[in-house]
C-alpha atoms as a PDB file:
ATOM      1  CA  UNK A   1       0.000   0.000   0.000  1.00  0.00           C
ATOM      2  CA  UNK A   2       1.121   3.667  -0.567  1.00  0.00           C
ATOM      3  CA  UNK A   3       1.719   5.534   2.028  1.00  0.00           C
ATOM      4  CA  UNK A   4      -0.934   8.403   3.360  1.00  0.00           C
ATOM      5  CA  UNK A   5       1.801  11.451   1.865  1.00  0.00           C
ATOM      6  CA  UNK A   6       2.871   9.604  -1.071  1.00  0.00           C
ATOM      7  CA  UNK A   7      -0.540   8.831  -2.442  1.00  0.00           C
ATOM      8  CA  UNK A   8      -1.854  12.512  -1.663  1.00  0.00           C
ATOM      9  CA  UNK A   9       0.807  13.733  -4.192  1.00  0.00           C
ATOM     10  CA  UNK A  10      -1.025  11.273  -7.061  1.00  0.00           C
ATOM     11  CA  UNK A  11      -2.993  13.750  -9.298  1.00  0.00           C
ATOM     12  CA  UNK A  12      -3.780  10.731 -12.400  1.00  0.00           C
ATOM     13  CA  UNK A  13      -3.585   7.398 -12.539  1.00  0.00           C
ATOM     14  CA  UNK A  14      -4.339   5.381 -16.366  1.00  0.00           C
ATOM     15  CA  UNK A  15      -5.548   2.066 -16.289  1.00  0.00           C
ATOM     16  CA  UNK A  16      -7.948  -0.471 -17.878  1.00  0.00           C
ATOM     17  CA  UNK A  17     -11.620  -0.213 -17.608  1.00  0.00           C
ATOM     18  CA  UNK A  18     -11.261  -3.188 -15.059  1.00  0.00           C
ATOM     19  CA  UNK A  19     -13.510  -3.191 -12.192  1.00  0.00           C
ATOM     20  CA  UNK A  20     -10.631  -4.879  -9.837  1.00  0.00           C
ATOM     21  CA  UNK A  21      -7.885  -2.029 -11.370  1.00  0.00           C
ATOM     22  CA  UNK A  22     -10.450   0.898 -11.031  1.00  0.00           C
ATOM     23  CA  UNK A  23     -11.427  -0.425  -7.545  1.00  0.00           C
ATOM     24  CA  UNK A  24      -7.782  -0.641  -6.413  1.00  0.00           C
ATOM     25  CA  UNK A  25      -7.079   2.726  -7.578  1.00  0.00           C
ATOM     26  CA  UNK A  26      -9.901   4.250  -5.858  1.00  0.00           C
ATOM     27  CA  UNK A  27      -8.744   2.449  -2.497  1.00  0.00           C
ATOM     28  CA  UNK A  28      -5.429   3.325  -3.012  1.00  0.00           C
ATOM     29  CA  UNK A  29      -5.534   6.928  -3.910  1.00  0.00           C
ATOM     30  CA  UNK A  30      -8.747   8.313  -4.171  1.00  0.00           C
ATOM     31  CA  UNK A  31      -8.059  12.119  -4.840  1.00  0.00           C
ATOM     32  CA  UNK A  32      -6.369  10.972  -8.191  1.00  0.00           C
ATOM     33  CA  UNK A  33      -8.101  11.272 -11.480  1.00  0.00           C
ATOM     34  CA  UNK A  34      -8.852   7.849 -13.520  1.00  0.00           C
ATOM     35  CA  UNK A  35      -7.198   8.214 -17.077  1.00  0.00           C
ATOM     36  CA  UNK A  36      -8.637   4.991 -19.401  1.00  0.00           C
ATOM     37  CA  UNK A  37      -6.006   3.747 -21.711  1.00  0.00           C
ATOM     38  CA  UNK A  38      -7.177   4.585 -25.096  1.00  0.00           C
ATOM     39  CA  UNK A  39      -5.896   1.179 -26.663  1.00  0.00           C
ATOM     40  CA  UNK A  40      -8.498  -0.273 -24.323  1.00  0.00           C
ATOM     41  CA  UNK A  41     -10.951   1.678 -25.054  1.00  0.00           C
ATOM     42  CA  UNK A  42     -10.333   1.298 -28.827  1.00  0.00           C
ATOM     43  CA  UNK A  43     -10.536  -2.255 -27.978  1.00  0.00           C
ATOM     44  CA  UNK A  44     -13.507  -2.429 -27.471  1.00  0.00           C
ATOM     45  CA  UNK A  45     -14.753  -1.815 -30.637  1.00  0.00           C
ATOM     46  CA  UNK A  46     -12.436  -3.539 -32.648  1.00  0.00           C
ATOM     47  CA  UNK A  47     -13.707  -6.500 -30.921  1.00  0.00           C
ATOM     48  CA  UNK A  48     -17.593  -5.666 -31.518  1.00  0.00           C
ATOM     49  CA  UNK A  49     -16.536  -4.943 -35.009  1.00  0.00           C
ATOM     50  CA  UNK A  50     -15.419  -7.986 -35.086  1.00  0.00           C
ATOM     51  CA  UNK A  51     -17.775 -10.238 -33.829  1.00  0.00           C
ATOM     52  CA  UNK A  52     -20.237  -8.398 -36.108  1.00  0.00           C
ATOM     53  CA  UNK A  53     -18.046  -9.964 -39.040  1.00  0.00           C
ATOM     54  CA  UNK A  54     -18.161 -13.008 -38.049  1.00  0.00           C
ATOM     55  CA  UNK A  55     -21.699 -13.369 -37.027  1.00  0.00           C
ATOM     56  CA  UNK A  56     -22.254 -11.651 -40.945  1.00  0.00           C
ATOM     57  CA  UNK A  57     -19.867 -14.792 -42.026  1.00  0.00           C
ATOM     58  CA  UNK A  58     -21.693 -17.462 -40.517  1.00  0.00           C
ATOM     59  CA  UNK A  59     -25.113 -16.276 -42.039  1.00  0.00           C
ATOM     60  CA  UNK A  60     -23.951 -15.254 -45.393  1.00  0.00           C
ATOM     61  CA  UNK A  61     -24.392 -17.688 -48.591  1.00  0.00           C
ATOM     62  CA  UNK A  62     -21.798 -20.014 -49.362  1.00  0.00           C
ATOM     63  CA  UNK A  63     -20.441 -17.650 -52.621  1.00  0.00           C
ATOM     64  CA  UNK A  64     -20.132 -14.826 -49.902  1.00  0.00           C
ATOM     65  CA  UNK A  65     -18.733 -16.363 -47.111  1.00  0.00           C
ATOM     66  CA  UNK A  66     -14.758 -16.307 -48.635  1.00  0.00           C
ATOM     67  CA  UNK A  67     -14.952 -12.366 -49.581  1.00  0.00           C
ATOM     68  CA  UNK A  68     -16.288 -11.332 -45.795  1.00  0.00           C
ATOM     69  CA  UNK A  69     -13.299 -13.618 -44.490  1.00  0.00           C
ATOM     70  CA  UNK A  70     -11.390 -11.394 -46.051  1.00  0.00           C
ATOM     71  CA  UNK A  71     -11.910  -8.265 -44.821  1.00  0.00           C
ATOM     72  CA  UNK A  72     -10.808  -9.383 -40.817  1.00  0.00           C
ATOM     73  CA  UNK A  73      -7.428  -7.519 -40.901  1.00  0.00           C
ATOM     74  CA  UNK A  74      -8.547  -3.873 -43.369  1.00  0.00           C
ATOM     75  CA  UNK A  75     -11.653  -3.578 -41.124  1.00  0.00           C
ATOM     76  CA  UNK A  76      -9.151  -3.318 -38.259  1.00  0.00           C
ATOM     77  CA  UNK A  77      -6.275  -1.331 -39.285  1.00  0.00           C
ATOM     78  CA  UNK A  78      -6.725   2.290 -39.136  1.00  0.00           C
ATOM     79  CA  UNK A  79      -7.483   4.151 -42.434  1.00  0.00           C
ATOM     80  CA  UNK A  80      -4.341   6.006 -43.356  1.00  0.00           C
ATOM     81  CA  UNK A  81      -2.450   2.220 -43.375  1.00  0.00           C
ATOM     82  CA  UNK A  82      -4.485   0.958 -45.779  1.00  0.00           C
ATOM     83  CA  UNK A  83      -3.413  -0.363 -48.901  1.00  0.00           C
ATOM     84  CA  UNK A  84      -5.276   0.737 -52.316  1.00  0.00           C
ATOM     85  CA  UNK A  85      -6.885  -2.878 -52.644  1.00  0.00           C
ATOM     86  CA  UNK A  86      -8.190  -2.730 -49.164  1.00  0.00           C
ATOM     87  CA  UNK A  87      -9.381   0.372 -49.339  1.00  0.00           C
ATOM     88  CA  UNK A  88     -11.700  -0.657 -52.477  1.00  0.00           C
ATOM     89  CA  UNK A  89     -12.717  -4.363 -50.443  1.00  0.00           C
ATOM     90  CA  UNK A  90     -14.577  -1.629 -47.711  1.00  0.00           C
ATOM     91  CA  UNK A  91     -15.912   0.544 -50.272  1.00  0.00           C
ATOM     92  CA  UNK A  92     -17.473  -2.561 -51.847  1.00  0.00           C
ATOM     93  CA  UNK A  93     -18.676  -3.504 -48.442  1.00  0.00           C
ATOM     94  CA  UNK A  94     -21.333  -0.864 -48.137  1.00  0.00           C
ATOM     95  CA  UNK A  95     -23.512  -2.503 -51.129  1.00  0.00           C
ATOM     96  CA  UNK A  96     -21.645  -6.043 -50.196  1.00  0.00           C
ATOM     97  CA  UNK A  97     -23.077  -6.250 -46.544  1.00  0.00           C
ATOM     98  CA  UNK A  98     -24.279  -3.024 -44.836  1.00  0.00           C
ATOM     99  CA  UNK A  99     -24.492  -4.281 -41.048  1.00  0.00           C
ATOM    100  CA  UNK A 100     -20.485  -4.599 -41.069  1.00  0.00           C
ATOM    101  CA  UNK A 101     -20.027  -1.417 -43.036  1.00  0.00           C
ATOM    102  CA  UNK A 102     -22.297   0.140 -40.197  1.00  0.00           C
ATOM    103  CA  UNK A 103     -20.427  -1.332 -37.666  1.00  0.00           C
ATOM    104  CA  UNK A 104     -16.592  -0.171 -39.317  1.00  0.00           C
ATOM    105  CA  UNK A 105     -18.701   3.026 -39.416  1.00  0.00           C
ATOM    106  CA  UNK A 106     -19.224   3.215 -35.540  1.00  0.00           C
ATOM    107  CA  UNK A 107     -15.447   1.762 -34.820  1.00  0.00           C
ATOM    108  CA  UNK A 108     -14.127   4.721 -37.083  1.00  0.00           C
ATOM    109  CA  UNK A 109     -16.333   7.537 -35.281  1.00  0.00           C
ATOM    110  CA  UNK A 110     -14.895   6.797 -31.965  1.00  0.00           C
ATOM    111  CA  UNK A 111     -11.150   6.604 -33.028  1.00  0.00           C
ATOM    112  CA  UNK A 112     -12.052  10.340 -34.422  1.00  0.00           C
ATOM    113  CA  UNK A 113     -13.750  10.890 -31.099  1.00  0.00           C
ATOM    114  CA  UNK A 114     -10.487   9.961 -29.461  1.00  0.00           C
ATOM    115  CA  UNK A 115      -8.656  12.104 -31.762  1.00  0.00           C
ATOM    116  CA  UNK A 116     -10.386  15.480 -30.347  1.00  0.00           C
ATOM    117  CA  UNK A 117      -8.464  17.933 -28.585  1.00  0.00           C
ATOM    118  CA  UNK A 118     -11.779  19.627 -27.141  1.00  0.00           C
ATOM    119  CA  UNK A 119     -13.447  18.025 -24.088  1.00  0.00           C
ATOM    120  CA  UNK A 120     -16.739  19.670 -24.519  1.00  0.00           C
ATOM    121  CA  UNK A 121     -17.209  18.406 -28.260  1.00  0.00           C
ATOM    122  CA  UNK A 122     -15.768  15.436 -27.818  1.00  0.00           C
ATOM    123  CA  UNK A 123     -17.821  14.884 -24.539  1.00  0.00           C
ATOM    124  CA  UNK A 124     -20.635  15.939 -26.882  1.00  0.00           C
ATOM    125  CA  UNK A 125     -19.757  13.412 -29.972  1.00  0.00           C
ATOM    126  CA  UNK A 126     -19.158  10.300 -27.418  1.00  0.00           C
ATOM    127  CA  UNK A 127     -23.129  10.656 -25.927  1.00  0.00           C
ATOM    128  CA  UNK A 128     -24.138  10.830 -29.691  1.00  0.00           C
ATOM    129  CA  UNK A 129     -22.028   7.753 -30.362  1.00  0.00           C
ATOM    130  CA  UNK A 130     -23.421   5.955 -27.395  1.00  0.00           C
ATOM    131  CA  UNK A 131     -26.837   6.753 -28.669  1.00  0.00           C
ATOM    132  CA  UNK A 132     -26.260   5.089 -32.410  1.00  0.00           C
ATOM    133  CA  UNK A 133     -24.856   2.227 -30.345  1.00  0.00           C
ATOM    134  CA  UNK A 134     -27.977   1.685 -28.520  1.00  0.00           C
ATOM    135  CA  UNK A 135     -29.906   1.734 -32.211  1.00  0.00           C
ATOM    136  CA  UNK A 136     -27.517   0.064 -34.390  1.00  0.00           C
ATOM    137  CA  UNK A 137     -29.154  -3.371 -33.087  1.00  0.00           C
ATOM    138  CA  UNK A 138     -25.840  -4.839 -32.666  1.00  0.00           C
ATOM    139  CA  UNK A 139     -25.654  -6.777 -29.292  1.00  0.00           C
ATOM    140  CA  UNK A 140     -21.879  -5.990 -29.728  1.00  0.00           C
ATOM    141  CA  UNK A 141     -21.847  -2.671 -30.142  1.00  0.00           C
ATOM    142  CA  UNK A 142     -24.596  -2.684 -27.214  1.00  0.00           C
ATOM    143  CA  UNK A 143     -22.408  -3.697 -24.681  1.00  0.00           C
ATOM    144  CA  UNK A 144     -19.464  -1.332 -25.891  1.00  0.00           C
ATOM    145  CA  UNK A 145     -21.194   1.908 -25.911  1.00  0.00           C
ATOM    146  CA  UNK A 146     -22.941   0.950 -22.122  1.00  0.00           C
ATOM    147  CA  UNK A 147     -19.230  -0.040 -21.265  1.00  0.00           C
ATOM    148  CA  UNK A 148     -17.933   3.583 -22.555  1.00  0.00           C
ATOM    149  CA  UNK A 149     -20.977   5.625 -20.693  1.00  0.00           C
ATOM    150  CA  UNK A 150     -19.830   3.675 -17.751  1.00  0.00           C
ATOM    151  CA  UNK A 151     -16.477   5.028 -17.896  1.00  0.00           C
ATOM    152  CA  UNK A 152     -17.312   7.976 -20.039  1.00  0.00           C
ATOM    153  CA  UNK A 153     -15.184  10.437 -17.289  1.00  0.00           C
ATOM    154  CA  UNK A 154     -12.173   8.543 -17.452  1.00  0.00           C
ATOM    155  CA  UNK A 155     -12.365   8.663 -21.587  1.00  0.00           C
ATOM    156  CA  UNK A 156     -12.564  12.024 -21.465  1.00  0.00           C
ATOM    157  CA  UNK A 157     -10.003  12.373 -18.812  1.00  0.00           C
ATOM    158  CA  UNK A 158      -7.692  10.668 -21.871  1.00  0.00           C
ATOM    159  CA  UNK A 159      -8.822  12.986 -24.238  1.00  0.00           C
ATOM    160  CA  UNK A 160      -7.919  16.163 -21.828  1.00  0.00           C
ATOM    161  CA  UNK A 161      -4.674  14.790 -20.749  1.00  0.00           C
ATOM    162  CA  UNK A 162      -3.548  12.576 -23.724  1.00  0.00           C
ATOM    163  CA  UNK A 163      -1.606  10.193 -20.818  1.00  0.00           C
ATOM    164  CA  UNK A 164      -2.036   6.432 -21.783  1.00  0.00           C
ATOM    165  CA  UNK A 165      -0.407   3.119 -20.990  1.00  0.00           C
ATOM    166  CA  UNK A 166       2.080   2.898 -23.957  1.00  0.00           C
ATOM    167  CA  UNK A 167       4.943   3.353 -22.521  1.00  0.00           C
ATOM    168  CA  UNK A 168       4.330   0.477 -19.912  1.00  0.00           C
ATOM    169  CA  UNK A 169       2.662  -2.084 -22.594  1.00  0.00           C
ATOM    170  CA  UNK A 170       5.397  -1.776 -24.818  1.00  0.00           C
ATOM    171  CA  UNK A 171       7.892  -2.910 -21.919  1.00  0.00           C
ATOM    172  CA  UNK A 172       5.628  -5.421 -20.919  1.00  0.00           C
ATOM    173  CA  UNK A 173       5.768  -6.561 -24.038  1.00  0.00           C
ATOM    174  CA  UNK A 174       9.382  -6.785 -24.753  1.00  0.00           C
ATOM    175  CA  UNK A 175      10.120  -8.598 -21.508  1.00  0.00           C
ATOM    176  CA  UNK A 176       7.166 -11.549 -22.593  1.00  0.00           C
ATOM    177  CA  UNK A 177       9.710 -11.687 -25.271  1.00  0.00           C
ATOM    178  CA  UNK A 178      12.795 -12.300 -23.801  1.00  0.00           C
ATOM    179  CA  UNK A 179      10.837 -14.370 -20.767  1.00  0.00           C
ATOM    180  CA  UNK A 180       9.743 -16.620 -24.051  1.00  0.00           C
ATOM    181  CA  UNK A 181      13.599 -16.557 -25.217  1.00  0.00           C
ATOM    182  CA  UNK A 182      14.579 -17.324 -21.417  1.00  0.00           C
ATOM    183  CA  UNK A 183      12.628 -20.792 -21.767  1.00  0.00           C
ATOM    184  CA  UNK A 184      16.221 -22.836 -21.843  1.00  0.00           C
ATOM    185  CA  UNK A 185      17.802 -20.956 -18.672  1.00  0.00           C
ATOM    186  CA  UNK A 186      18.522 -22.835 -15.226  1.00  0.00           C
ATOM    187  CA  UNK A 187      17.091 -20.385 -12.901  1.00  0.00           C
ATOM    188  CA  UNK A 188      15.363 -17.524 -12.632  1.00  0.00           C
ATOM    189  CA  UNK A 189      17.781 -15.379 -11.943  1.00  0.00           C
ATOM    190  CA  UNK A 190      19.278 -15.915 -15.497  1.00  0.00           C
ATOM    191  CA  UNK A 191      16.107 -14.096 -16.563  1.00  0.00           C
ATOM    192  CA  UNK A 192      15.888 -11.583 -14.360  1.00  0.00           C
ATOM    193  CA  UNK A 193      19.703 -10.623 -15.151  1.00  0.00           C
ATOM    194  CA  UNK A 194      18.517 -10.482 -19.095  1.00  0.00           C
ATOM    195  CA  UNK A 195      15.705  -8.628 -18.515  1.00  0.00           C
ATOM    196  CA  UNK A 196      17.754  -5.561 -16.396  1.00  0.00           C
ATOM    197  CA  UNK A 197      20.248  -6.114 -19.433  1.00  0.00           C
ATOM    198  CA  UNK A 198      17.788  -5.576 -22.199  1.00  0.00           C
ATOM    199  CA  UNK A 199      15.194  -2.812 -20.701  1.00  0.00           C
ATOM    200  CA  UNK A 200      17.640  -1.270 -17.929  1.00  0.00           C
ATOM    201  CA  UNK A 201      19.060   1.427 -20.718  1.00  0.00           C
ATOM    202  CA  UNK A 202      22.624   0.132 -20.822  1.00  0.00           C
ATOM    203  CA  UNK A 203      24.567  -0.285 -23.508  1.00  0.00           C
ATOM    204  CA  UNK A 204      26.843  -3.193 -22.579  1.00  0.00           C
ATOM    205  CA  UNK A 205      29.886  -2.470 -25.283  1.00  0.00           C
ATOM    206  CA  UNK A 206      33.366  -4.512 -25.000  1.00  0.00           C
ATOM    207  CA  UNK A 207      35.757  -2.425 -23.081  1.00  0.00           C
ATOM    208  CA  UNK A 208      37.889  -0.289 -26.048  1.00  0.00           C
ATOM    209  CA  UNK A 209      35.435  -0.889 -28.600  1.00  0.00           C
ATOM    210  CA  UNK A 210      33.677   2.017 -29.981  1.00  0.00           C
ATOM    211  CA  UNK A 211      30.360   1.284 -31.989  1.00  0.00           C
ATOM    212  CA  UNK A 212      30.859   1.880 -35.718  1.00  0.00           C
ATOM    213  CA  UNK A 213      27.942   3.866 -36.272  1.00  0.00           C
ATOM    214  CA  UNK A 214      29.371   6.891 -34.042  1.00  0.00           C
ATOM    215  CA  UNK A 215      32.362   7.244 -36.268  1.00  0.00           C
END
């Protein structure tokens, strides 16, 4: 547990949307403000977006079913990384199968959303966006925009601060990677010695050998 001084001095704090994180938080230091990592947010309704797709799969007719399969991976990626030929398989989609253009439609709007740089409109555009959640008729999307009106403060918090986990997910991520490449040492304090090697910021150069590239 922090301590009583320590935890006053705690203005933000950005986590998941998860009830045990928020709860701890709260508990922990309750004068700080709860940021909600947008890539969890975002989450959210790339997932939706995605079970939309598949439930449009598993009802479409059999000559249909191979051309939704593949648009999985340009429904997720953000616009500006698409290539020409996936940009024309989602223009197609809109006379192809209009519930998952609708529901690309609703993932895109909140990625704008959480592009704003002013609260009040963006506070604004997310209750609008919760409302064409609750009419879409998508279960998925459902649950997402009642999840974001839940935590609709916290959002917005994100949007007025622009703090998110990045920073922390990306080391997590590198040291899953070098615990996987760890899987042949004797002990655990082989790994632990890698892991302070590879994220510790040192740059572990033979003794009279200078790097080529600073030459």
């Amino acid at each position: 547990m922090l301590g009583k001084e320590r935890a006053q001095k705690i203005e933000s704090v950005t986590i998941d949307m998860s009830s045990a994180y928020i709860k701890a938080v709260r508990e922990s230091v309750p004068n700080a403000t709860l940021i909600f990592d947008r890539f969890h947010v975002q989450r959210l309704v790339h997932d939706a977006l995605d079970e939309v797709r598949r439930e449009q799969v598993r009802t479409a007719a059999p000559d249909e079913k191979a051309d939704l399969k593949k648009t999985r991976w340009p429904l997720q990626k953000s616009h500006w990384n698409l290539t020409e030929l996936e940009k024309a398989k989602l223009a197609d989609l809109e006379e192809q199968n209009l519930p998952i253009y609708r529901a690309y439609l609703l993932k895109e709007s909140l990625l704008a959303i959480l592009d704003r740089r002013q609260v009040n409109v963006a506070a604004q555009k997310l209750d609008e966006w919760v409302e064409w959640t609750q009419s879409s008729g998508r279960p998925a999307f459902v649950r997402a925009g009642n999840t974001i009106q839940k935590h609709r403060e916290g959002i917005l918090a994100y949007i007025r601060t622009r703090l998110n986990n990045g920073r922390v997910e990306g080391l997590n991520g590198k040291a899953r990677v070098i615990t996987r490449r760890a899987f042949g040492f004797h002990s655990s304090s082989s790994l632990i010695a890698m892991l302070f090697l590879c994220c510790g910021g040192a740059e572990p150069y033979p003794a009279r050998v200078t790097p080529y590239w600073t030459h």
